[in-house]
Protein backbone atom coordinates (compact mmCIF):
# COMPACT_ATOMS: atom_id res chain seq x y z
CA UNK A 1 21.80 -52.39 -31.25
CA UNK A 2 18.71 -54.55 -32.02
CA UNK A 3 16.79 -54.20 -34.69
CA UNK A 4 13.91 -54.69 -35.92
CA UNK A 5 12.89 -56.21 -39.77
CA UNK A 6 10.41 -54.10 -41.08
CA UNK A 7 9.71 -55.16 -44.45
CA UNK A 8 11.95 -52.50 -46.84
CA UNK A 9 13.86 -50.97 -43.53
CA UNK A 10 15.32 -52.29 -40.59
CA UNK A 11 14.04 -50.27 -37.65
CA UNK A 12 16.04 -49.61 -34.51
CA UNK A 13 14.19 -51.45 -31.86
CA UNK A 14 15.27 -48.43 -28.82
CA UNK A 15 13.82 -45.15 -30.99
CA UNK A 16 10.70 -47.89 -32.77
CA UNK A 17 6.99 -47.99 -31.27
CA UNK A 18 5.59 -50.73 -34.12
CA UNK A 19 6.12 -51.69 -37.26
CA UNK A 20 3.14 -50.72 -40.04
CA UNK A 21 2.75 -51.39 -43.45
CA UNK A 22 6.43 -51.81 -43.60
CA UNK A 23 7.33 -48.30 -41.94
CA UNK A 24 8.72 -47.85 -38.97
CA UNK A 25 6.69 -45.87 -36.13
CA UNK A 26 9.40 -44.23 -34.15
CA UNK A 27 8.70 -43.14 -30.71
CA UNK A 28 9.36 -39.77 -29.42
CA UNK A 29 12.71 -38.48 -29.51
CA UNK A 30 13.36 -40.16 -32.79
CA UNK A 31 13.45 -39.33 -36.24
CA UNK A 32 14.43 -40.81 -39.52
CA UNK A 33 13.17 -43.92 -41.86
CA UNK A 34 15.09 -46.65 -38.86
CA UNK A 35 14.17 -44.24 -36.05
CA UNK A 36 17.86 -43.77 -35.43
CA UNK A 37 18.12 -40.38 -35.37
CA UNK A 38 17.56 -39.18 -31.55
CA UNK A 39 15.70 -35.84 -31.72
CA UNK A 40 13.36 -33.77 -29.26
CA UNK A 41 9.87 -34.61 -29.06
CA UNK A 42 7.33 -32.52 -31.04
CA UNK A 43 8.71 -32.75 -34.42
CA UNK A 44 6.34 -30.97 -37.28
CA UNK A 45 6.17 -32.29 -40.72
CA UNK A 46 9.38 -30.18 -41.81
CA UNK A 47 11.47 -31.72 -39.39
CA UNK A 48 11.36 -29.08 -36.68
CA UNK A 49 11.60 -30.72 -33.14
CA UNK A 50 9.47 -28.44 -30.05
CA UNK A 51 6.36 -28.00 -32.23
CA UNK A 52 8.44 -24.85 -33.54
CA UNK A 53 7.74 -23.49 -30.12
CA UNK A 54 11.22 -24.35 -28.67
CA UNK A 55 14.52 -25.54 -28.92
CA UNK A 56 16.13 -28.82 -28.86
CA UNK A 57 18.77 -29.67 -26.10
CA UNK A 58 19.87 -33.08 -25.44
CA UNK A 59 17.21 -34.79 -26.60
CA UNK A 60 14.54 -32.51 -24.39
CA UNK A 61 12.75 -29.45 -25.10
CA UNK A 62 13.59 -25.77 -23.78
CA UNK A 63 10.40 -24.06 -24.37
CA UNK A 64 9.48 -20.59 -25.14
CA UNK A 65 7.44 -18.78 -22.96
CA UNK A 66 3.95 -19.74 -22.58
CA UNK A 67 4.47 -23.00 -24.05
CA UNK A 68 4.50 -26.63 -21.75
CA UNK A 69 4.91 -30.02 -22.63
CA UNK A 70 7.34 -32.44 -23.14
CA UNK A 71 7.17 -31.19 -27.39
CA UNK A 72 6.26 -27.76 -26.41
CA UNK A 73 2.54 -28.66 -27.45
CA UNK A 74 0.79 -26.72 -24.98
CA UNK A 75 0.05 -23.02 -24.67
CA UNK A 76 -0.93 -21.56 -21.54
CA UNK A 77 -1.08 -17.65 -20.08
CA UNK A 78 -1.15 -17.35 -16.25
CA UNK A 79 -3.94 -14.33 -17.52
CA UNK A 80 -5.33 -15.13 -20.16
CA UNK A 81 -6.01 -19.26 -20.34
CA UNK A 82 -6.22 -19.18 -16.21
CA UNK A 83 -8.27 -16.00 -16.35
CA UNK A 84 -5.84 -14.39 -13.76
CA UNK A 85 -6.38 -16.81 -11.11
CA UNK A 86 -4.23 -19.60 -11.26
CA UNK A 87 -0.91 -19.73 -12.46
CA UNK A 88 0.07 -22.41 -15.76
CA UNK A 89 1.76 -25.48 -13.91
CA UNK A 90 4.63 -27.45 -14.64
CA UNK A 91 8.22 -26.70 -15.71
CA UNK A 92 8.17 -24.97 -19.35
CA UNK A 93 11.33 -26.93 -19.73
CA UNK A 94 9.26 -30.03 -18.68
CA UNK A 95 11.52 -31.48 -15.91
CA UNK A 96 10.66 -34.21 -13.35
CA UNK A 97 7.09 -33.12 -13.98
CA UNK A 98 4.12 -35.16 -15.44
CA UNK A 99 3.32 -34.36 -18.95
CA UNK A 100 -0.29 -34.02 -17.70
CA UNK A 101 0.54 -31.78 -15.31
CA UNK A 102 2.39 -29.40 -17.51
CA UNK A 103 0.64 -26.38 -18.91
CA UNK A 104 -2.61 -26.70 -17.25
CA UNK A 105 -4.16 -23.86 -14.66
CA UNK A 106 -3.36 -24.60 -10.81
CA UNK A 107 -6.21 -22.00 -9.22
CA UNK A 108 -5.57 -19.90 -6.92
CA UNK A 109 -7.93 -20.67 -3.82
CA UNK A 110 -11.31 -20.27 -4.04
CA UNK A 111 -11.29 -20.45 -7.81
CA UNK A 112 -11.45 -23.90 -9.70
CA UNK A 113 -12.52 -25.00 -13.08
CA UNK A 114 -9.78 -25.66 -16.39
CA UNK A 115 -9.35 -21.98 -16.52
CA UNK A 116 -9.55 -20.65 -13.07
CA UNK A 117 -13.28 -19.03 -13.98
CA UNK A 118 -15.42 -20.53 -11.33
CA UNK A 119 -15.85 -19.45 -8.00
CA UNK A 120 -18.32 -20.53 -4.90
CA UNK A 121 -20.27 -18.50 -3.26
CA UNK A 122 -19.09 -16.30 -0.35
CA UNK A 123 -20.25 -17.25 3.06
CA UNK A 124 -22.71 -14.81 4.84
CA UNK A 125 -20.82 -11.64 6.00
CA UNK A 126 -19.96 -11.93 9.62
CA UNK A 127 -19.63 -8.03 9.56
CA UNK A 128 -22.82 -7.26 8.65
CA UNK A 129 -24.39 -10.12 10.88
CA UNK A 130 -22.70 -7.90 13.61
CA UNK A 131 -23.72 -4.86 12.58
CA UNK A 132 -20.50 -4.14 10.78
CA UNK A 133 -18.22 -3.78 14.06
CA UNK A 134 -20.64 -3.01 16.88
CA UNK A 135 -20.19 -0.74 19.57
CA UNK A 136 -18.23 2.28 18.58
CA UNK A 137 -18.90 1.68 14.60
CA UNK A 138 -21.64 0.31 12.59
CA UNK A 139 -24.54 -0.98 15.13
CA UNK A 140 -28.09 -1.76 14.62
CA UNK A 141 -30.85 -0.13 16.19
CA UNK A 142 -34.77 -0.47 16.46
CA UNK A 143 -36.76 2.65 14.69
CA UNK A 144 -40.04 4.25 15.59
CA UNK A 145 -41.69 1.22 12.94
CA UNK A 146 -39.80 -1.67 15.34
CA UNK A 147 -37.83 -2.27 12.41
CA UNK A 148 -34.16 -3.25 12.62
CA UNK A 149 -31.80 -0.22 11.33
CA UNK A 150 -28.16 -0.68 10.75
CA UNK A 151 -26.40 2.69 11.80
CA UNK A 152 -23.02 3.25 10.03
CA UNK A 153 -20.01 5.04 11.95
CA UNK A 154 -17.95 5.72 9.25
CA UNK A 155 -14.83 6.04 11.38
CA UNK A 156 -14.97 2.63 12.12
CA UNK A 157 -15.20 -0.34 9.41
CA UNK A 158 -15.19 -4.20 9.43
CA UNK A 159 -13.41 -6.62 6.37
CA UNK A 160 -14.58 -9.99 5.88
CA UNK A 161 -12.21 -12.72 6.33
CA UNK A 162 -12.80 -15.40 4.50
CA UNK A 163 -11.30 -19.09 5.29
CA UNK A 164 -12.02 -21.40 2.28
CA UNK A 165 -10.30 -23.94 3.57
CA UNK A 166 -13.27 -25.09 5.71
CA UNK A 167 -16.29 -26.91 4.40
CA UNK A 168 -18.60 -25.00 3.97
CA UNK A 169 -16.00 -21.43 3.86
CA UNK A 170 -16.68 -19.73 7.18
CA UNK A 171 -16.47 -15.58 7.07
CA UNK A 172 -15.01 -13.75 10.36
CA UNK A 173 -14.81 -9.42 11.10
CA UNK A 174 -11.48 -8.28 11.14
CA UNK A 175 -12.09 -4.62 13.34
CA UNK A 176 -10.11 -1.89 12.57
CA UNK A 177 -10.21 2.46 12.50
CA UNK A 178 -10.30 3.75 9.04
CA UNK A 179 -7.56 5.62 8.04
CA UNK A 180 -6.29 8.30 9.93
CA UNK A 181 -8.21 7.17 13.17
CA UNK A 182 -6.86 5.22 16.14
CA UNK A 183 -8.57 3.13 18.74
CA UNK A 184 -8.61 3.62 23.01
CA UNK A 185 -7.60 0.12 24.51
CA UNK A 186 -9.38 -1.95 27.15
CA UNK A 187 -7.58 -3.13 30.12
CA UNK A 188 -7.07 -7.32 29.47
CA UNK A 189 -8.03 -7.54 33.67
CA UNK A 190 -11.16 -5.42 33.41
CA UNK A 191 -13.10 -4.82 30.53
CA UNK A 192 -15.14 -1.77 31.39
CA UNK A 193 -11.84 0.05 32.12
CA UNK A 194 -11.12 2.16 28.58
CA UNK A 195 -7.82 4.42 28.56
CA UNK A 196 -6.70 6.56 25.57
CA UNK A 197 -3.22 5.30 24.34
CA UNK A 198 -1.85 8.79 21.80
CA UNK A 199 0.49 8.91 19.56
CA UNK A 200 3.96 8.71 21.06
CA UNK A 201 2.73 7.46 24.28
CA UNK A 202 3.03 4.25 26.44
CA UNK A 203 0.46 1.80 26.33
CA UNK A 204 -1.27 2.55 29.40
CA UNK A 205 -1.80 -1.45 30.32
CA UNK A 206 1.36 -2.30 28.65
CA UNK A 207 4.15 -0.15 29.75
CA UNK A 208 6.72 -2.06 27.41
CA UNK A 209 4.96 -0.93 24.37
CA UNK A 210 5.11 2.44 22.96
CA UNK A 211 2.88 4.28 20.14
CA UNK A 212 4.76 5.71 17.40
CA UNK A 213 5.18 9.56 17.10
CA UNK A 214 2.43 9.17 14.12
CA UNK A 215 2.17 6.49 11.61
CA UNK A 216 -0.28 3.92 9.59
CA UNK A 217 -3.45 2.98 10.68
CA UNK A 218 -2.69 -0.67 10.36
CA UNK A 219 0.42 -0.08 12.46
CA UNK A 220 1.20 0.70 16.45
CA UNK A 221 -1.72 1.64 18.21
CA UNK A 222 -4.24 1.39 15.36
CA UNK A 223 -5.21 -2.43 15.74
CA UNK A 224 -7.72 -4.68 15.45
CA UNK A 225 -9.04 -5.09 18.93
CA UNK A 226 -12.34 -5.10 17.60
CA UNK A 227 -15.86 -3.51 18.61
CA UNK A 228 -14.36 -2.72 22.36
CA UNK A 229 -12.00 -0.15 20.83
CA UNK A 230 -13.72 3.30 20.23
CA UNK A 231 -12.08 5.21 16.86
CA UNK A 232 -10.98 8.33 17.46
CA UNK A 233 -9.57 10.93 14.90
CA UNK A 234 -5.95 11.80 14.97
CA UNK A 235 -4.30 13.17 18.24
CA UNK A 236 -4.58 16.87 18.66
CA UNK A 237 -1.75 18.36 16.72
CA UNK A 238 -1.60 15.77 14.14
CA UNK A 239 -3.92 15.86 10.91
CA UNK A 240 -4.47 13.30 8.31
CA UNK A 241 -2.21 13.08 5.21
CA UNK A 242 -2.12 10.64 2.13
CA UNK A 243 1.72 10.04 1.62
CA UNK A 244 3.43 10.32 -1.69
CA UNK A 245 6.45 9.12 -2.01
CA UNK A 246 9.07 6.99 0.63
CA UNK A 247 8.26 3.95 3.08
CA UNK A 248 4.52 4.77 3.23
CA UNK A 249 3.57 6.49 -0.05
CA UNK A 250 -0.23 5.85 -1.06
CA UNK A 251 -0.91 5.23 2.32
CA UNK A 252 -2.50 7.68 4.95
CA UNK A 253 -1.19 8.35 7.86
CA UNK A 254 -1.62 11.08 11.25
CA UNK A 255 0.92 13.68 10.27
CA UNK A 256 2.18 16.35 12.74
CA UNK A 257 0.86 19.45 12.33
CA UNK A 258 3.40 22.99 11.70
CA UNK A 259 4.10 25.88 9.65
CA UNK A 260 6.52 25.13 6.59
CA UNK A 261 9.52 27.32 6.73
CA UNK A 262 10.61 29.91 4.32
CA UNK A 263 13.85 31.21 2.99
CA UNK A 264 15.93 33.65 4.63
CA UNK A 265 19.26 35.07 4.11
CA UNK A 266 21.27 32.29 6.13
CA UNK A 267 19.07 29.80 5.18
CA UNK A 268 15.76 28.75 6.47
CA UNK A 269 13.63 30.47 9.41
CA UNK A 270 11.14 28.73 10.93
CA UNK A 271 7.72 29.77 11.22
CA UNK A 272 4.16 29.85 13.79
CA UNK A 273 1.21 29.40 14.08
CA UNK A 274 -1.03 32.78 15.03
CA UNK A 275 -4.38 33.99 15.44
CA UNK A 276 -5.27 36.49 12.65
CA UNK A 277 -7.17 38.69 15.52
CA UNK A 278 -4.56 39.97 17.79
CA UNK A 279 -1.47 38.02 15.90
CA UNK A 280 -1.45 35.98 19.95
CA UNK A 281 -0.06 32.39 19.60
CA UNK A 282 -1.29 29.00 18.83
CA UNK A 283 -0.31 25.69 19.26
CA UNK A 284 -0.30 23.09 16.98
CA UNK A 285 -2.67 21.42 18.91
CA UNK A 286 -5.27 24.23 18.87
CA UNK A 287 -4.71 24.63 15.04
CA UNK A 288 -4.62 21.21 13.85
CA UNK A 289 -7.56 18.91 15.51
CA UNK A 290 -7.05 15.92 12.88
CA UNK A 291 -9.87 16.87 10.09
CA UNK A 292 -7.01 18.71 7.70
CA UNK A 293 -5.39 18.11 4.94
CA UNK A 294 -2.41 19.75 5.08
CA UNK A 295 0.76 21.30 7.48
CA UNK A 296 0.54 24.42 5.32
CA UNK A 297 -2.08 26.53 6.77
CA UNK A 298 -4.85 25.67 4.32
CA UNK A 299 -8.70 26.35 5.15
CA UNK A 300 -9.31 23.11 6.35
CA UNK A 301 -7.05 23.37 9.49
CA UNK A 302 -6.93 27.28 9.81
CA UNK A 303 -10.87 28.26 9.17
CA UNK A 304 -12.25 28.11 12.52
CA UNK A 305 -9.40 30.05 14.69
CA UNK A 306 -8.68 32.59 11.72
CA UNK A 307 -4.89 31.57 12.43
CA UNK A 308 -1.52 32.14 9.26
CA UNK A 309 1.55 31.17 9.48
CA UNK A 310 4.06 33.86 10.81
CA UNK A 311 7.90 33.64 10.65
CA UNK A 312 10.19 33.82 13.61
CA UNK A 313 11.93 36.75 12.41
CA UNK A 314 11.75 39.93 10.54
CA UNK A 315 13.63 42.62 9.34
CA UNK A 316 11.67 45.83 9.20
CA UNK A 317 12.05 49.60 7.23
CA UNK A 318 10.32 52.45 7.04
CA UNK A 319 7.16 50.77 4.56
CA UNK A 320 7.23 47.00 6.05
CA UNK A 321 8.73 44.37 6.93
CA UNK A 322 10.67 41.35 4.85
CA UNK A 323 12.23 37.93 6.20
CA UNK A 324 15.06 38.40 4.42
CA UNK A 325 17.62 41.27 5.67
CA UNK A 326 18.79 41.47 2.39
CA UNK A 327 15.34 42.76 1.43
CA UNK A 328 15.16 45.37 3.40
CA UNK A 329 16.03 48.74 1.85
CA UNK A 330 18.30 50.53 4.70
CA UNK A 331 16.31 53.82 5.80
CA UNK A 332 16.86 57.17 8.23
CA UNK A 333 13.46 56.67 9.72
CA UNK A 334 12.67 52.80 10.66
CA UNK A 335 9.23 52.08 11.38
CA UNK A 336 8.54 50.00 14.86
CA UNK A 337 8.21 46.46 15.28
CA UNK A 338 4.76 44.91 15.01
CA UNK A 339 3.49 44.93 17.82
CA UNK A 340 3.08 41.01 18.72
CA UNK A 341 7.17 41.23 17.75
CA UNK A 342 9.91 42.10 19.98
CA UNK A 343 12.47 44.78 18.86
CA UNK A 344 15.87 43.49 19.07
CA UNK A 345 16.80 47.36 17.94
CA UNK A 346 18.73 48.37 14.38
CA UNK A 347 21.68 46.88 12.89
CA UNK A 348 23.50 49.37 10.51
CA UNK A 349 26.33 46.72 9.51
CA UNK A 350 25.33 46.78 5.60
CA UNK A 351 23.77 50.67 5.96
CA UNK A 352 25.19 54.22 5.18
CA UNK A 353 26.12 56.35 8.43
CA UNK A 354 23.16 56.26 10.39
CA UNK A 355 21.18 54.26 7.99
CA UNK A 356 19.68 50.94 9.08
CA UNK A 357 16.81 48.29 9.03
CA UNK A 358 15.10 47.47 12.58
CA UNK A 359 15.77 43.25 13.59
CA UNK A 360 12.30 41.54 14.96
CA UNK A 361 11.64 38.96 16.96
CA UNK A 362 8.27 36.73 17.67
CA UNK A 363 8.36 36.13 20.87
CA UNK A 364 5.01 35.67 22.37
């Protein structure tokens, strides 16, 4: 190994940078009065390779987190030292990358600056240049003081797209329902021709492609087809719900509309919508018009019918009625059916001797 005469020591020419006032300078990587000793760059003034911030494996630097550079010199936080937008570049572990590379903020796009912090200016909004979405949402009219009057539709909402790639940025409406909404369709051969495409229907220019029983806005029939599309709430029958938990939780969807069921002896029995008046029934459709909240028969999808929930079945004695049969306290005298039930007679198989509870049946 070559050396190199240094006054007092005799420096090893591979680990020396210079010679100066008869010490030797080593270069990184080595330590030691010859620079002999191969080490890992970074080493502090008690001998500890990586800055402290790391550990020394062959001869390169394993970093700790948050700390780049070939001696672990440099500390950088994707949030904090790229102000959350940028990430800190470079391997921490400083391999096949440029030492000036490593540990400084690569932005994410449109932000630029050392720490992320600076942004340009959006483009003008394309959706309010349109008047949000145009026909069927937000559109601009002319008042009684020939002034220009933007008119928002809530049901119907624009987002600004925004390509930075282009110089200057351009901005662009992406169309779409809010949630719970979906859209009619245009035929592609004749644009003054509208049709309603519903949930769980065929597209009525596209026979191949079918709307999903109910689902996100975003999804199926609820696209962005832009200012041609009219927004429409959800299909009779359906209502709109905000998801909690599974595939679409925290999103909101149209729901279908029904009465929850309730416990019975064997089980579950289902139960129906009804009209408080004469107890006559009611479809989901006529109950649920897409402005609820909820499948259980709350004021918001009830109020303006006067309709409840009403189970399937009942078993009846001489004071009232119960959906369970076990609830039903046998009796001599059994009082009738209701009226809007159908009386499927008395069943005496857990009574005394002519004791029994009378069976009912909704059967409108």
């Amino acid at each position: 190994m070559s050396r190199i005469d240094c006054g007092k020591y005799k420096c090893l020419e591979e680990g020396t940078a210079s010679c100066s006032n008869g010490q030797c300078v080593c270069k990184p990587g080595y330590i030691g009065d010859e620079c002999v000793v191969k080490t890992c760059p970074g080493v502090t003034v008690d001998g500890i390779p990586c800055n402290s911030h790391g550990t020394c494996n062959n001869n390169k630097c394993r970093c700790d987190p948050n700390w780049y550079g070939l001696g672990c010199e440099t500390y950088c936080d994707d949030r904090t030292t790229c102000s959350g937008h940028g990430v800190c570049g470079g391997d921490r572990w400083a391999r096949n990358v440029p030492p000036e590379q490593l540990g400084k903020c690569v932005c994410n796009t449109p932000w630029y600056g050392e720490k992320c912090e600076q942004k340009p200016a959006d483009p003008p909004s394309a959706c309010k240049k349109m008047g949000n979405c145009g026909t069927g949402g937000g559109y601009i009219i002319t008042n009684e003081y020939n002034e220009k009057e933007y008119i928002n539709d809530p049901t119907f909402s624009g987002t600004d797209d925004i390509d930075w790639r282009t110089d200057p940025p351009t901005s662009t409406c992406s169309c779409n329902c809010k949630s719970g909404y979906y859209q009619n369709v245009v035929d592609p051969n004749d644009r003054y021709n509208y049709a309603k495409w519903g949930w769980g229907e065929y597209h009525p220019f596209k026979p191949s492609l079918k709307a999903p029983d109910y689902g996100l806005t975003s999804r199926g029939i609820s696209t962005n087809t832009g200012k041609d599309g009219k927004c429409l709430p959800c299909p009779p029958g359906y209502y709109v719900d905000t998801v909690k938990t599974g595939e679409f939780s925290g999103k909101t969807i149209c729901k279908k509309c029904g009465c929850p069921s309730v416990a019975a002896d064997d089980g579950r029995t289902n139960q129906k919508f009804a009209k408080k008046a004469d107890f006559s029934p009611l479809s989901a459709s006529q109950v649920c018009s897409g402005g609820g909240t909820s499948a259980t028969g709350d004021s918001d999808l009830i109020q303006a019918l006067g309709a409840e929930c009403i189970p399937d079945e009942l078993w009846c004695d001489n004071s009232k009625c119960h959906v369970k049969k076990s609830d039903a306290p046998c009796s001599l005298a059994n009082r009738k059916c209701p009226t809007y039930y159908t009386d499927y007679g008395t069943h005496d198989d857990m009574c005394f001797p002519s004791w029994s509870v009378r069976h009912c049946l909704y059967e409108h």
